[in-house]
N, C-alpha and C. Protein backbone atom coordinates (compact mmCIF):
# COMPACT_ATOMS: atom_id res chain seq x y z
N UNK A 1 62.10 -20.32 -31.73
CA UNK A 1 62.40 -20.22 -33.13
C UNK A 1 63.35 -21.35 -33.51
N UNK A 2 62.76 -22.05 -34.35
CA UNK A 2 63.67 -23.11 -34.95
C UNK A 2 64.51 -22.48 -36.37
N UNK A 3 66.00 -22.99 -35.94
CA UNK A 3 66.84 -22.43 -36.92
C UNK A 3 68.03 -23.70 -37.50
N UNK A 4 67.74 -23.88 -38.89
CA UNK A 4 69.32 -24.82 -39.52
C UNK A 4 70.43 -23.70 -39.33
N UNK A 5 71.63 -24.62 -38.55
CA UNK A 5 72.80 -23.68 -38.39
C UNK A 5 74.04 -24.81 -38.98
N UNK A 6 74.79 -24.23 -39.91
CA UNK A 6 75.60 -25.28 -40.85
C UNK A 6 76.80 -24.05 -41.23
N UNK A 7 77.75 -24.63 -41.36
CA UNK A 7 79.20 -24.27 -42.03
C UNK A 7 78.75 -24.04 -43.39
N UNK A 8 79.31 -22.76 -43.82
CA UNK A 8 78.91 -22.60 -45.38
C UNK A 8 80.42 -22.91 -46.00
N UNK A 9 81.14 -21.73 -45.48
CA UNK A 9 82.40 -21.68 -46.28
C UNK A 9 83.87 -21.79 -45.42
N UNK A 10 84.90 -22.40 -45.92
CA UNK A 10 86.17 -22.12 -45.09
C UNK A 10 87.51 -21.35 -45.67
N UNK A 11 88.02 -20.31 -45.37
CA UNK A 11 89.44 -19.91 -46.10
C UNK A 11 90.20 -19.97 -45.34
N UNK A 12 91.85 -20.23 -45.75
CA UNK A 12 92.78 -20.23 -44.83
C UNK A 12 93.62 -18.68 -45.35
N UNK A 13 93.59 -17.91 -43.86
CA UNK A 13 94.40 -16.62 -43.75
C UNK A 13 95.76 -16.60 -43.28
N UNK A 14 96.39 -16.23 -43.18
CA UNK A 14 98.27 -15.93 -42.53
C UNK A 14 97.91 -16.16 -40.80
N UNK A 15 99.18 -16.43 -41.01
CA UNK A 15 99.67 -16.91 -38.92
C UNK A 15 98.51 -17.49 -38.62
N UNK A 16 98.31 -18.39 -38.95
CA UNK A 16 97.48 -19.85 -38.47
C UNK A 16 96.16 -19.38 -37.82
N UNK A 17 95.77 -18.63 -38.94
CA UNK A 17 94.36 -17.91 -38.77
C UNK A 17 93.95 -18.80 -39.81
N UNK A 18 92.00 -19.23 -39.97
CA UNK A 18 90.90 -19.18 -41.06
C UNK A 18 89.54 -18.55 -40.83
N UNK A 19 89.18 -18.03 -41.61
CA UNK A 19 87.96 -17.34 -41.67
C UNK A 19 86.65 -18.66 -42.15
N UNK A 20 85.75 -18.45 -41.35
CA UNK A 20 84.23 -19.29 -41.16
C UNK A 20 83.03 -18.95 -41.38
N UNK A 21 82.75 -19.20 -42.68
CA UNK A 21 81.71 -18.70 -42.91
C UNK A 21 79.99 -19.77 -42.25
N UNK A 22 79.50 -18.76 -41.53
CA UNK A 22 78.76 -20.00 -41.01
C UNK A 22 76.92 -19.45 -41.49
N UNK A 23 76.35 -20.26 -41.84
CA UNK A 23 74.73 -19.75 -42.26
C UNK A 23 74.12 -20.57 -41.48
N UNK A 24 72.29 -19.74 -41.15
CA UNK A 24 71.72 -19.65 -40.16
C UNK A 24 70.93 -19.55 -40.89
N UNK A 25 69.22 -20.60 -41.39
CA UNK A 25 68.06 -20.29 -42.13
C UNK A 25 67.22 -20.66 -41.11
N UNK A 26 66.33 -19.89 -40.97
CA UNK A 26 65.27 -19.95 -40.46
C UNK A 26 64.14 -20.01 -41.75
N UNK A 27 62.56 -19.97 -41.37
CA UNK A 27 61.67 -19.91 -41.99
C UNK A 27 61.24 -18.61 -43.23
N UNK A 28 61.67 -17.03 -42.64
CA UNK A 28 61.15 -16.21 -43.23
C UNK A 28 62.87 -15.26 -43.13
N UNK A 29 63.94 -15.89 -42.68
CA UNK A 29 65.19 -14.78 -43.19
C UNK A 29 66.28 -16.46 -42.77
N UNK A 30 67.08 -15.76 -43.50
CA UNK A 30 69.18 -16.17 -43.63
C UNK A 30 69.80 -15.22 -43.18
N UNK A 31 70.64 -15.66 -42.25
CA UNK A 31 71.72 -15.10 -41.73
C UNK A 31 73.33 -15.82 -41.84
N UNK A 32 74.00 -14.88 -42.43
CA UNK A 32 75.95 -15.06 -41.99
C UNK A 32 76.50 -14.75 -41.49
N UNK A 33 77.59 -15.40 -40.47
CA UNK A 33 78.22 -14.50 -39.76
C UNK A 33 79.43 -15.49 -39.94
N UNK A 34 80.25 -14.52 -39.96
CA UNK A 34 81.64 -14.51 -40.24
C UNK A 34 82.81 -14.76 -39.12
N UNK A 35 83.27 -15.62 -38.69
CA UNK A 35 84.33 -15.48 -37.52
C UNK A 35 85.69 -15.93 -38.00
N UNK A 36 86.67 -15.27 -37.38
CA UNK A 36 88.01 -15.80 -37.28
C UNK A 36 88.97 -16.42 -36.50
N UNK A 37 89.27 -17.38 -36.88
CA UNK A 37 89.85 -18.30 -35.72
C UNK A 37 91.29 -18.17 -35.37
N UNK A 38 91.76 -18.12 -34.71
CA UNK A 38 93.13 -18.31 -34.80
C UNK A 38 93.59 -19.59 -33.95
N UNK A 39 95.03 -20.17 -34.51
CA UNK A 39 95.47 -21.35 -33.72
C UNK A 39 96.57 -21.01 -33.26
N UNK A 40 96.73 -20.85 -31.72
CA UNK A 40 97.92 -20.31 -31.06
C UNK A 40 98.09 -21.69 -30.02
N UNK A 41 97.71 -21.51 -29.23
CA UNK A 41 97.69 -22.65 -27.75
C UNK A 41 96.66 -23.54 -28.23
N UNK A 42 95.62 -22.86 -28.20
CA UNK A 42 94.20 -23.15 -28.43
C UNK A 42 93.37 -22.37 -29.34
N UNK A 43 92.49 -23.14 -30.14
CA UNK A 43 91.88 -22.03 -30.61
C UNK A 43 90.61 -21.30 -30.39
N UNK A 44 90.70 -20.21 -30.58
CA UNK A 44 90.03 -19.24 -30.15
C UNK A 44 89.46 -18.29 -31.46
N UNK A 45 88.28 -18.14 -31.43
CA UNK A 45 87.63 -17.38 -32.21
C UNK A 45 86.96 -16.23 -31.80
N UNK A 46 87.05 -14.97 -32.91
CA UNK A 46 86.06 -13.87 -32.60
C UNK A 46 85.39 -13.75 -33.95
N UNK A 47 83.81 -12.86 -33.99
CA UNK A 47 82.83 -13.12 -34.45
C UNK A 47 83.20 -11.64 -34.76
N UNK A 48 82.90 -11.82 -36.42
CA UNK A 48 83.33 -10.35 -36.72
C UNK A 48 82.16 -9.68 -37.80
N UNK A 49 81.31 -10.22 -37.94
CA UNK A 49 80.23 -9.49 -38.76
C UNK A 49 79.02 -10.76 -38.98
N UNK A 50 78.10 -10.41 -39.31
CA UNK A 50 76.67 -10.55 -39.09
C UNK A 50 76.09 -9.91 -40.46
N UNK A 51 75.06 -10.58 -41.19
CA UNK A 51 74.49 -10.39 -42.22
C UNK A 51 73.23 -11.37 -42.43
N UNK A 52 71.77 -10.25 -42.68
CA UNK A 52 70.69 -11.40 -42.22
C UNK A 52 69.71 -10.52 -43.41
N UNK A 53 68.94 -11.45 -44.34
CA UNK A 53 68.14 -10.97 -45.48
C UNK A 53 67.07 -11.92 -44.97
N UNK A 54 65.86 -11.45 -45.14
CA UNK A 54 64.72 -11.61 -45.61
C UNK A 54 64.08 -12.52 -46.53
N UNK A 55 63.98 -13.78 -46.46
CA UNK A 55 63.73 -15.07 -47.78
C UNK A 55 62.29 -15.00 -47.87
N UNK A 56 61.14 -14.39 -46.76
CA UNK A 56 59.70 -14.65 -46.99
C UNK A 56 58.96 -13.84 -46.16
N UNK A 57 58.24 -13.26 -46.52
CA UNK A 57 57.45 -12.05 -45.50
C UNK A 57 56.19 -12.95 -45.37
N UNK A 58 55.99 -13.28 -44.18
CA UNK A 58 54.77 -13.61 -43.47
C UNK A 58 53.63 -12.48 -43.60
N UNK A 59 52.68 -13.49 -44.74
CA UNK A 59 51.32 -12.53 -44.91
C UNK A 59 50.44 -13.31 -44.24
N UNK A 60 50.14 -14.30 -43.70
CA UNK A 60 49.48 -14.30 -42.97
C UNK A 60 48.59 -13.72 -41.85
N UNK A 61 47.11 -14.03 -41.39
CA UNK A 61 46.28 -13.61 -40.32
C UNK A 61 45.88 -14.68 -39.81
N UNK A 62 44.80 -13.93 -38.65
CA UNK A 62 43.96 -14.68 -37.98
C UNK A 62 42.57 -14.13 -38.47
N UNK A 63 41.51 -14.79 -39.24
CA UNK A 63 40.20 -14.48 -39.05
C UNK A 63 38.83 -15.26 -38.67
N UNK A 64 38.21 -15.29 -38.06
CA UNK A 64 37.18 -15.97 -37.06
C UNK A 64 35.96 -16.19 -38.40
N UNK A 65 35.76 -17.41 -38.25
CA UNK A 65 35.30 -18.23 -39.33
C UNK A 65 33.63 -17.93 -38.55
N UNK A 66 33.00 -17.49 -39.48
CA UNK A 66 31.42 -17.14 -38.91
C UNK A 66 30.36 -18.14 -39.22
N UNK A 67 30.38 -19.40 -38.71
CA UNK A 67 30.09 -20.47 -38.87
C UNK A 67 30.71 -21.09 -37.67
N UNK A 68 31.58 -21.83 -37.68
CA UNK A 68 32.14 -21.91 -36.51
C UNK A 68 32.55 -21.29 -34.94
N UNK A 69 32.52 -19.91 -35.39
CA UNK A 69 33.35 -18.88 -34.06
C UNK A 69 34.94 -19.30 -33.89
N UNK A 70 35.34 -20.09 -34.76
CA UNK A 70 36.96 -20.30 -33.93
C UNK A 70 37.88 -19.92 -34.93
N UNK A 71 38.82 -18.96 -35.11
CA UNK A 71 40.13 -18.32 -35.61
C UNK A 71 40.70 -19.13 -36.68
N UNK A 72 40.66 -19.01 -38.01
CA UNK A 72 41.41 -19.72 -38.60
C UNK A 72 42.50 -19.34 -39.18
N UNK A 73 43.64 -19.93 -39.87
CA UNK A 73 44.94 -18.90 -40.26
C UNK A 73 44.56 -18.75 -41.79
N UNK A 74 44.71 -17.56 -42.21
CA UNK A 74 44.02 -16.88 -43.77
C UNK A 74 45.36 -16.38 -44.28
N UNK A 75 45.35 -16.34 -45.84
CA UNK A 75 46.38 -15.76 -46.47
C UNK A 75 47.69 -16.61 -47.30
N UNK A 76 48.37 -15.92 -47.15
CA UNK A 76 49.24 -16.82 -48.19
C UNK A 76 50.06 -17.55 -47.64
């Protein structure tokens, strides 16, 4: 599965924390997920929520072309 993965959004939170908003499009859904970083020594992040919608429902088939015999892809 091929997926664009890109930085959407950045905020800065207290004690040298920011929150990352990061998006994930694929072909037929988007996904966000949210992490928070903090800067202590090093920084270190945890992944704190996940959010994924639906952009295109695959209507597609396979139907065998009766003329040919070989599978073609039908639909929208």
């Amino acid at each position: 599965m091929k997926t664009f993965d890109y930085y959407d959004q950045v905020y800065s939170l207290d004690n040298d924390e920011f929150l990352l908003i990061k998006r994930m499009d694929e072909m037929s859904f988007s996904c966000y997920e949210v992490y928070i970083y903090q800067r202590k020594v090093k920084l270190t992040a945890r992944k704190t929520l996940s959010v994924c919608s639906w952009t295109k429902i695959d209507a597609t088939y396979n139907e065998k072309n009766p003329v040919t015999g070989m599978y073609e892809l039908k639909g929208a």
